[in-house]
N, C-alpha and C. Protein backbone atom coordinates (compact mmCIF):
# COMPACT_ATOMS: atom_id res chain seq x y z
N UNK A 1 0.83 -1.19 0.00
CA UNK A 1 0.00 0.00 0.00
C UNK A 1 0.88 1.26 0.00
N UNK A 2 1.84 1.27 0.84
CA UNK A 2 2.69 2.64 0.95
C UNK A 2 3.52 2.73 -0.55
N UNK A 3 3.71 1.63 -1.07
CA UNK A 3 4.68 1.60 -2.43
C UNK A 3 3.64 2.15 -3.33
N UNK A 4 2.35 1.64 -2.94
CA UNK A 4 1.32 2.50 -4.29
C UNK A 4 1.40 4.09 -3.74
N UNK A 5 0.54 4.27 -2.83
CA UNK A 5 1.08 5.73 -2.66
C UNK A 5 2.04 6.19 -2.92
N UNK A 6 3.19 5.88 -2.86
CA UNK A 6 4.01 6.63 -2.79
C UNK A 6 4.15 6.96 -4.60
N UNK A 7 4.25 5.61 -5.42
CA UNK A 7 4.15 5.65 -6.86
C UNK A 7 3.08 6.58 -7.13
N UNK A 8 1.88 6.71 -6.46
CA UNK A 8 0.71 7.65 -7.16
C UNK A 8 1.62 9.14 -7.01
N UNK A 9 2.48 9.25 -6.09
CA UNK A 9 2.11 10.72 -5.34
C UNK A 9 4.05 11.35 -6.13
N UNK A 10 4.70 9.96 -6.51
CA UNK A 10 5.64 10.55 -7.84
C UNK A 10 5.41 10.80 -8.81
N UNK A 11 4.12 10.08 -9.42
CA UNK A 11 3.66 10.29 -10.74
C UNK A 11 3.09 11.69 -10.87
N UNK A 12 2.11 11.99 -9.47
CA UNK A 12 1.28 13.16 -10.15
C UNK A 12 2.08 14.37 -9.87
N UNK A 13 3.72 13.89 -9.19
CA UNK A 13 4.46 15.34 -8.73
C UNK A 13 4.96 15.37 -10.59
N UNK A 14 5.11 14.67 -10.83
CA UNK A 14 6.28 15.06 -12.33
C UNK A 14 5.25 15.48 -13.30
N UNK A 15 4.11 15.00 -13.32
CA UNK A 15 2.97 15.49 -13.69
C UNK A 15 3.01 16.90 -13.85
N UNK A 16 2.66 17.54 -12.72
CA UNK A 16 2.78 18.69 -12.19
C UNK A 16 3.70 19.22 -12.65
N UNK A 17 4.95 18.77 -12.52
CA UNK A 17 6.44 19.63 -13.35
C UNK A 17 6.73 19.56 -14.21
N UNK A 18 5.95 18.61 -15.74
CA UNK A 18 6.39 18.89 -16.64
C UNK A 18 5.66 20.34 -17.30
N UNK A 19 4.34 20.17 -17.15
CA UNK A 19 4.05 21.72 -18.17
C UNK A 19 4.94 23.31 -17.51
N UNK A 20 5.28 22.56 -15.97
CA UNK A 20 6.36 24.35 -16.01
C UNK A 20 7.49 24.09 -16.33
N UNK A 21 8.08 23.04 -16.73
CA UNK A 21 9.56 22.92 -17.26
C UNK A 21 9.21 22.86 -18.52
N UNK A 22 8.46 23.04 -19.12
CA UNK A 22 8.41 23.00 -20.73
C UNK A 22 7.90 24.63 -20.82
N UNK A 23 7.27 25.24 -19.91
CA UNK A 23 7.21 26.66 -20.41
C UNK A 23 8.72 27.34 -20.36
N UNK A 24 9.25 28.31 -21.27
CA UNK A 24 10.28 28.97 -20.94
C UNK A 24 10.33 30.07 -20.07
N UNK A 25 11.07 30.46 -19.34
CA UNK A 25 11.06 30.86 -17.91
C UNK A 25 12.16 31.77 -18.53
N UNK A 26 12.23 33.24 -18.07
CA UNK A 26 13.44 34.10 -18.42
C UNK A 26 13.74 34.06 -17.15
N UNK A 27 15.21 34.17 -17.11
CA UNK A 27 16.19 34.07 -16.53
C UNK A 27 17.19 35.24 -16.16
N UNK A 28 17.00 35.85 -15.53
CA UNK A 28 17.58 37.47 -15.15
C UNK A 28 18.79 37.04 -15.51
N UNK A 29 20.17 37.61 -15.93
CA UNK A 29 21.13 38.11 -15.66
C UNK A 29 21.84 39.50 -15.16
N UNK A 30 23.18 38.98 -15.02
CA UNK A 30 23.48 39.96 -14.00
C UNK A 30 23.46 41.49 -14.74
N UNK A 31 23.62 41.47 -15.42
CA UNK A 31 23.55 42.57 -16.33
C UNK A 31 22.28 43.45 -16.54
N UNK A 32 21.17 42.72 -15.89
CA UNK A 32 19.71 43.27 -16.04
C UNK A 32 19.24 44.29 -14.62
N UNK A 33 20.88 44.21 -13.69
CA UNK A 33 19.87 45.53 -12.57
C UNK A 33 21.43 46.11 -12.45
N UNK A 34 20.98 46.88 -12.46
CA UNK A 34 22.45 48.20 -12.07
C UNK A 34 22.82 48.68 -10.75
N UNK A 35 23.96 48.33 -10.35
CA UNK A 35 24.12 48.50 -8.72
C UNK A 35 25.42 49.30 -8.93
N UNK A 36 25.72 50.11 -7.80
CA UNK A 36 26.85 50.95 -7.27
C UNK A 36 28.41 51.08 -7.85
N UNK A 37 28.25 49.76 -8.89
CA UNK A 37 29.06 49.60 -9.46
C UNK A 37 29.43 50.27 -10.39
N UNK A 38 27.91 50.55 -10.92
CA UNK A 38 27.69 51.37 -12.66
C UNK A 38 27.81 52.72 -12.64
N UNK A 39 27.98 53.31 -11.58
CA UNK A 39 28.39 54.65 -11.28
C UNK A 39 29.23 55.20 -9.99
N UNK A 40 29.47 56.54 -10.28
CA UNK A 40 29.69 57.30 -9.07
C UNK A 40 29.78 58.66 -8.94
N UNK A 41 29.49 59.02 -7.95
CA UNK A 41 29.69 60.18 -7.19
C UNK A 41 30.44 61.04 -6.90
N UNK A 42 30.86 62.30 -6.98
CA UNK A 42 31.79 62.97 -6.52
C UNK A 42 31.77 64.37 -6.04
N UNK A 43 31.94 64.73 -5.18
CA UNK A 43 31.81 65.99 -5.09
C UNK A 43 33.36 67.34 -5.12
N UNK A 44 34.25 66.39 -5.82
CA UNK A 44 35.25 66.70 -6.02
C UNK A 44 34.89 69.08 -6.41
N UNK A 45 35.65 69.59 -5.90
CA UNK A 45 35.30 71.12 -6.05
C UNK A 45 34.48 71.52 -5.19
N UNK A 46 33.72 71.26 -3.95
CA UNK A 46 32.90 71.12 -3.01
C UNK A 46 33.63 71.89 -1.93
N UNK A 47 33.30 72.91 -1.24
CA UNK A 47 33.81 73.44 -0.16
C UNK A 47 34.32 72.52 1.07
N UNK A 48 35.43 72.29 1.60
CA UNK A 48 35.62 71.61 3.16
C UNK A 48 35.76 72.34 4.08
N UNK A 49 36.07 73.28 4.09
CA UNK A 49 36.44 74.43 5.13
C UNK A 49 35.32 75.51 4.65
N UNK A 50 34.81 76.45 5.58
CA UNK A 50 34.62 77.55 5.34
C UNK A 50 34.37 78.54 6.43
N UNK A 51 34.05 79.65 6.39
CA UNK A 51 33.77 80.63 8.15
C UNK A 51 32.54 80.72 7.76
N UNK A 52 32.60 80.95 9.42
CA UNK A 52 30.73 81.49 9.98
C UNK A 52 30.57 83.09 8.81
N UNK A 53 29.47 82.58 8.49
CA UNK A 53 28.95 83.80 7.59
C UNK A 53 29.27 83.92 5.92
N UNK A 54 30.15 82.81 5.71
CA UNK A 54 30.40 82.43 4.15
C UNK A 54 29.79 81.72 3.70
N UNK A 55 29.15 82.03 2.16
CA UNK A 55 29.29 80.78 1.41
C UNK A 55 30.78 79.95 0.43
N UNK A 56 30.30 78.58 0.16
CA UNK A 56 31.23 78.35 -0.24
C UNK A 56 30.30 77.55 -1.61
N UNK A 57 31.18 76.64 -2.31
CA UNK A 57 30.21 76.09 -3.70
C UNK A 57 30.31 74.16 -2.87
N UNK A 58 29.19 74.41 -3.62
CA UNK A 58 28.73 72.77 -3.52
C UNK A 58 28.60 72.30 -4.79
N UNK A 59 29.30 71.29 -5.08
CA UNK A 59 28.75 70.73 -6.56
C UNK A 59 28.96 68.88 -6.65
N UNK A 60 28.57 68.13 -7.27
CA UNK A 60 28.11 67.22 -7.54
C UNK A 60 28.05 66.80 -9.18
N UNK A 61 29.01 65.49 -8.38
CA UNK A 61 29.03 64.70 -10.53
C UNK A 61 28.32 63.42 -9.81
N UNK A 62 27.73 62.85 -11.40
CA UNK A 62 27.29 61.54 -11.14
C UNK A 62 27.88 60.94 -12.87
N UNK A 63 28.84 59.99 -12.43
CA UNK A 63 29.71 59.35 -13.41
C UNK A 63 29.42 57.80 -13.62
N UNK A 64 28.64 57.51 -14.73
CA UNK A 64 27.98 56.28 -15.16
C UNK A 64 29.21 55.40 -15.46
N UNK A 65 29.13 54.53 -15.26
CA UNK A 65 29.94 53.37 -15.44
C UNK A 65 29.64 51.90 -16.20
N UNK A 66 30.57 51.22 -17.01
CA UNK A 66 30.13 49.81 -17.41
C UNK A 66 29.41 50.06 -18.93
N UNK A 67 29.07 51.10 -19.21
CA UNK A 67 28.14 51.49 -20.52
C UNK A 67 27.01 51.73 -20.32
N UNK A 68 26.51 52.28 -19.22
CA UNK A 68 25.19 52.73 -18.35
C UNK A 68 25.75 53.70 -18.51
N UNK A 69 24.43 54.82 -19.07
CA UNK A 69 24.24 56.19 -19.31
C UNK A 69 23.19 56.65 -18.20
N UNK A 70 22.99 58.16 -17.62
CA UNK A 70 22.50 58.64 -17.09
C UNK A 70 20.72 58.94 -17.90
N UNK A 71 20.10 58.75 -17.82
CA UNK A 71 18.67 59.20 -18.52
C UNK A 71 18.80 60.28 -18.99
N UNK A 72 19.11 61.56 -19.54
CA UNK A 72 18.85 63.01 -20.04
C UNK A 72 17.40 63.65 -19.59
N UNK A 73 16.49 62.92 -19.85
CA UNK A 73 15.13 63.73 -19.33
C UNK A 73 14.36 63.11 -18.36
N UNK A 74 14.80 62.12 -17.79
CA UNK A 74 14.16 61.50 -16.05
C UNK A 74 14.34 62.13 -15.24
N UNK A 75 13.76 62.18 -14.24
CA UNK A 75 13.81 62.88 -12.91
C UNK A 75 15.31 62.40 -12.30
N UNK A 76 15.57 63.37 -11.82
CA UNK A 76 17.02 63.68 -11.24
C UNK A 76 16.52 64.54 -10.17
N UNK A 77 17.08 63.91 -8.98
CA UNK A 77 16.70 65.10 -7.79
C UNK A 77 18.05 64.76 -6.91
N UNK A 78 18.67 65.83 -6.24
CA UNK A 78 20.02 66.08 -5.16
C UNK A 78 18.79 66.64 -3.67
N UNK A 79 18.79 66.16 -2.46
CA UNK A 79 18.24 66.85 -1.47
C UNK A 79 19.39 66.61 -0.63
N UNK A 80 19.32 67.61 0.51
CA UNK A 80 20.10 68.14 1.81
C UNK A 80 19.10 67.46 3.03
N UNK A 81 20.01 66.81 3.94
CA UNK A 81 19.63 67.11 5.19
C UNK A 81 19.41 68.08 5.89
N UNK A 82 18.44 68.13 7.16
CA UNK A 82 18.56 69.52 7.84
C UNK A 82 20.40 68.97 8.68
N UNK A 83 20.82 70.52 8.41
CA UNK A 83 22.24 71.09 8.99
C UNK A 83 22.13 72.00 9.97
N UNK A 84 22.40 71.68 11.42
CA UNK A 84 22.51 72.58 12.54
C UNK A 84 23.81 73.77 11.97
N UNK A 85 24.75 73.48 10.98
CA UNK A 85 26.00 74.00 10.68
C UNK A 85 26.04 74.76 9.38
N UNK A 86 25.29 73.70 8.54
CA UNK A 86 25.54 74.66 7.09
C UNK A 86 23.87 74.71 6.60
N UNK A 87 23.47 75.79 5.38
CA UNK A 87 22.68 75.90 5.00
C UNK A 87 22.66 75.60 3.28
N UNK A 88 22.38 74.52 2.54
CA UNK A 88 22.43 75.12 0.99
C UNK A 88 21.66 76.05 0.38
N UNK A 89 21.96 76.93 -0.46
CA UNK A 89 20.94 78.09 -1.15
C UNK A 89 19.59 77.10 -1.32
N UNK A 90 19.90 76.03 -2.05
CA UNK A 90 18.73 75.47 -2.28
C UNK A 90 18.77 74.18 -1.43
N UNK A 91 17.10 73.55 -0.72
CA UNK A 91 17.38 72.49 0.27
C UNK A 91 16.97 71.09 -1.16
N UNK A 92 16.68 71.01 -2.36
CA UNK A 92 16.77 70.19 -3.36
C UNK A 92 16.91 70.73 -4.78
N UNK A 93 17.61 70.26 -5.01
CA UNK A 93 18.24 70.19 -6.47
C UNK A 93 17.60 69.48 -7.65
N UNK A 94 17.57 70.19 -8.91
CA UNK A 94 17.05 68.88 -9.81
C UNK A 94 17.34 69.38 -11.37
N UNK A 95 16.85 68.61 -12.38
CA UNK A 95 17.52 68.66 -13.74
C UNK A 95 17.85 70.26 -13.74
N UNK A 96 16.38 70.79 -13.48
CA UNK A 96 17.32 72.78 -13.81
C UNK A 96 18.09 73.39 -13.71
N UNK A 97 19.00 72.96 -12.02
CA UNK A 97 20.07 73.08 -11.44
C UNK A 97 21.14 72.44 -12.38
N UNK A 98 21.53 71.04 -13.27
CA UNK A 98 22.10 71.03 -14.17
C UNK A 98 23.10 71.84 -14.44
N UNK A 99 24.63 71.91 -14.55
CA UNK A 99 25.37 72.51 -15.07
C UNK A 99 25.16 72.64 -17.31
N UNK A 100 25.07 71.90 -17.63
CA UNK A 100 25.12 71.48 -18.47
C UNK A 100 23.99 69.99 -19.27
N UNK A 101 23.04 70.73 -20.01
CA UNK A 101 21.31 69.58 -19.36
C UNK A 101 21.85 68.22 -20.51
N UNK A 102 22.18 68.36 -21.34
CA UNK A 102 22.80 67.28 -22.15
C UNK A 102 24.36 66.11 -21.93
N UNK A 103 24.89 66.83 -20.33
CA UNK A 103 25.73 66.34 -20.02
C UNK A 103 25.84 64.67 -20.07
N UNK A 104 27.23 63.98 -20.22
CA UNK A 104 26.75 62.49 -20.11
C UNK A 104 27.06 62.03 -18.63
N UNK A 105 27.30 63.24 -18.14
CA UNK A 105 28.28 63.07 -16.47
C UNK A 105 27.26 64.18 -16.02
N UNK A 106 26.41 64.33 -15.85
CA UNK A 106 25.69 65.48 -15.01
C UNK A 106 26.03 66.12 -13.59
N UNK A 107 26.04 67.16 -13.46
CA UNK A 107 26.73 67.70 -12.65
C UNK A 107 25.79 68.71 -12.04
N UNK A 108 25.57 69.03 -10.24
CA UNK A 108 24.53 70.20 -10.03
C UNK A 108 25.62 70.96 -9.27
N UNK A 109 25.16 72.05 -8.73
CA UNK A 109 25.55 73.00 -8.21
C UNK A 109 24.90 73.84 -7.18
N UNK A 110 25.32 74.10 -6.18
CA UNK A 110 24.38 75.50 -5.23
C UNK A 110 25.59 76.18 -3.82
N UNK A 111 25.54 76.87 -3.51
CA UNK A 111 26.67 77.23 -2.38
C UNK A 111 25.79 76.67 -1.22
N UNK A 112 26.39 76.53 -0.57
CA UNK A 112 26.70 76.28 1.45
C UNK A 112 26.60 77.71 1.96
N UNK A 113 26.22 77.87 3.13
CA UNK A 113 26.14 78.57 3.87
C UNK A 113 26.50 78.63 4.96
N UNK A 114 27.39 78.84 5.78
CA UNK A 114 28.16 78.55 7.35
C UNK A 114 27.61 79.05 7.65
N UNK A 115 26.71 78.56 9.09
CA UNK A 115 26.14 79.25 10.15
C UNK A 115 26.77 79.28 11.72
N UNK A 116 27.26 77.94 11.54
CA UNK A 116 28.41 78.02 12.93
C UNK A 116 29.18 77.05 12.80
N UNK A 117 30.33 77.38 13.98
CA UNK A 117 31.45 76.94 13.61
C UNK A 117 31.23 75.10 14.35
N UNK A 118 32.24 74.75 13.95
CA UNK A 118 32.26 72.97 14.05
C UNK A 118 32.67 72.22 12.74
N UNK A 119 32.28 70.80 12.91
CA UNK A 119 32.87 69.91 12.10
C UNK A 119 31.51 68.95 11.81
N UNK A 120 31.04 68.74 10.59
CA UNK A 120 29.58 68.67 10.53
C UNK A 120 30.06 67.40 8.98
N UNK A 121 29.22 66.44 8.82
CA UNK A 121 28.86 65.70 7.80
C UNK A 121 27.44 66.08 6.80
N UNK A 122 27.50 67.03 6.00
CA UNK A 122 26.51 67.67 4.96
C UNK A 122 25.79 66.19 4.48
N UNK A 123 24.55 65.38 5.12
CA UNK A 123 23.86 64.31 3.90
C UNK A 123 23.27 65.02 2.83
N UNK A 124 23.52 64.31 1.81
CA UNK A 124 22.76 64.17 0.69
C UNK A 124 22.09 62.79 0.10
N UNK A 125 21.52 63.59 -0.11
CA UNK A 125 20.51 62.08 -1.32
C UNK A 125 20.63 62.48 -2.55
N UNK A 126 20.85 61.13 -3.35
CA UNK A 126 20.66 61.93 -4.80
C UNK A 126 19.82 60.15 -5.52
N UNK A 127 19.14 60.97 -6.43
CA UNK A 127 17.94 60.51 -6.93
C UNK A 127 18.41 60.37 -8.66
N UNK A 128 18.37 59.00 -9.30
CA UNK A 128 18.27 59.42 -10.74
C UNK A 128 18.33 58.32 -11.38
N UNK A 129 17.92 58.05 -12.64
CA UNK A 129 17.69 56.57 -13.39
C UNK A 129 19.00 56.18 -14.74
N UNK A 130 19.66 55.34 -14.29
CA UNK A 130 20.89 54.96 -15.26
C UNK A 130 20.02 53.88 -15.84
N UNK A 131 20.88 53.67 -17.42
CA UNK A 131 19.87 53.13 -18.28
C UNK A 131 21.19 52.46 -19.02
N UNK A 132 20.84 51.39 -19.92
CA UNK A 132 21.28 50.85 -21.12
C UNK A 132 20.43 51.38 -22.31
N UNK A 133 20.55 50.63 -23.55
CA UNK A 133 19.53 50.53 -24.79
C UNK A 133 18.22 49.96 -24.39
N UNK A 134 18.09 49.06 -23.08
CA UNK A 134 17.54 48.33 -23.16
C UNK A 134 16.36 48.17 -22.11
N UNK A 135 17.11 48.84 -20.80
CA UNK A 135 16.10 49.66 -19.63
C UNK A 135 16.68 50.20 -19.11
N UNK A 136 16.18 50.88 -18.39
CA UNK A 136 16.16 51.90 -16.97
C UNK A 136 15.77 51.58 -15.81
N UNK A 137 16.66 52.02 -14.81
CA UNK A 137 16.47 51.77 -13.67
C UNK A 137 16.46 53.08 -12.71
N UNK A 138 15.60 53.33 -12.07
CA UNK A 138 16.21 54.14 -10.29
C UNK A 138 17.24 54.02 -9.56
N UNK A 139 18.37 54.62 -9.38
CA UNK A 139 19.08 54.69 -8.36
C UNK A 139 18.88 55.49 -7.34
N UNK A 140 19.40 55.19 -5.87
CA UNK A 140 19.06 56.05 -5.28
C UNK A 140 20.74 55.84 -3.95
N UNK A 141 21.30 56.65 -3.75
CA UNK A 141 21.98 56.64 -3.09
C UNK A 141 22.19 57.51 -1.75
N UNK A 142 22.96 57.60 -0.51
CA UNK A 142 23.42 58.48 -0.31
C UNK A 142 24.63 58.62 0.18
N UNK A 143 25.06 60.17 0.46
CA UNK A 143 26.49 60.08 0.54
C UNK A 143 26.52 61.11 1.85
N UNK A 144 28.07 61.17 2.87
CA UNK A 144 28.04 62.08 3.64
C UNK A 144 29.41 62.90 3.33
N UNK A 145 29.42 64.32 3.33
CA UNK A 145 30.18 65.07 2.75
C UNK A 145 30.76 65.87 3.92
N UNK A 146 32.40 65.97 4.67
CA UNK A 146 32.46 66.30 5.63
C UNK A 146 33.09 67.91 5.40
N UNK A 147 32.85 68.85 6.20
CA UNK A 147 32.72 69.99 6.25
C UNK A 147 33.14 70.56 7.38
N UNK A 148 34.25 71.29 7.58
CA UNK A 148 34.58 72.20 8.69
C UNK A 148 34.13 73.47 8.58
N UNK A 149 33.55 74.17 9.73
CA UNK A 149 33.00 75.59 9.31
C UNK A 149 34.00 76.33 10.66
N UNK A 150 34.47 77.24 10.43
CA UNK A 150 35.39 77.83 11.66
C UNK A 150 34.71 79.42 11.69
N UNK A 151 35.74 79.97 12.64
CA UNK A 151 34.63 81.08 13.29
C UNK A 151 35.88 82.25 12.17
């Protein structure tokens, strides 16, 4: 009796598995999601120092990597943390801010503002969709940017 069961209960499992092993099933590769790899960040030209009562410049590259391009007309957004220390002209950034709107390295810009003195980590978020021929994706990262403000 247990040998029939058990024969009924192999038969109707393979049963069961042949019509999904005969459908074709896509198969992600690695190449189909874009991670941290495919780009980066820099805020290379970015104020580190500055005094109470200055501005200084803030700017921001985002450098695609691997043959991942940046989108040209997707939403792109840079936001600030609140800063007990610094202030940016603007508290988010986005394509308008753009140095250059056709860039393949897009780049934003806005000054800092020292409000008091200390040693402070500026967060940012930055928001934006790297793409192939083939899709697009959201990235979303963030970064901490360290900053001395003196009196």
């Amino acid at each position: 009796m247990r040998r029939t069961l058990r024969s009924l209960a192999l038969a109707s499992l393979s049963l069961v598995a042949l019509p999904l092993m005969a459908t074709p099933v896509a198969v992600p590769v690695a190449d189909d999601r874009a991670t941290k790899d495919d780009y980066s960040l820099a805020t290379t030209g970015s104020a580190t120092t500055l005094k109470v009562g200055a501005d200084g410049p803030f700017l921001l590259m985002i450098t695609p990597k691997n043959g991942k391009k940046v989108h040209p007309d997707a939403p792109l957004e840079i936001s600030f943390a609140d800063n007990a220390l610094l202030k940016p002209a603007k508290q988010k950034l986005g394509r308008g801010d753009l140095k250059e709107k056709s860039a393949k390295e897009p780049q934003v810009s806005t000054t800092l503002r020292a409000l008091k003195p200390g040693t402070t980590s500026l967060e940012v978020t930055v928001s934006f969709f790297l793409c192939t021929d083939a899709w697009c994706q959201r990235m979303s990262d963030r970064l901490l940017v360290p900053v001395t403000v003196e009196e």
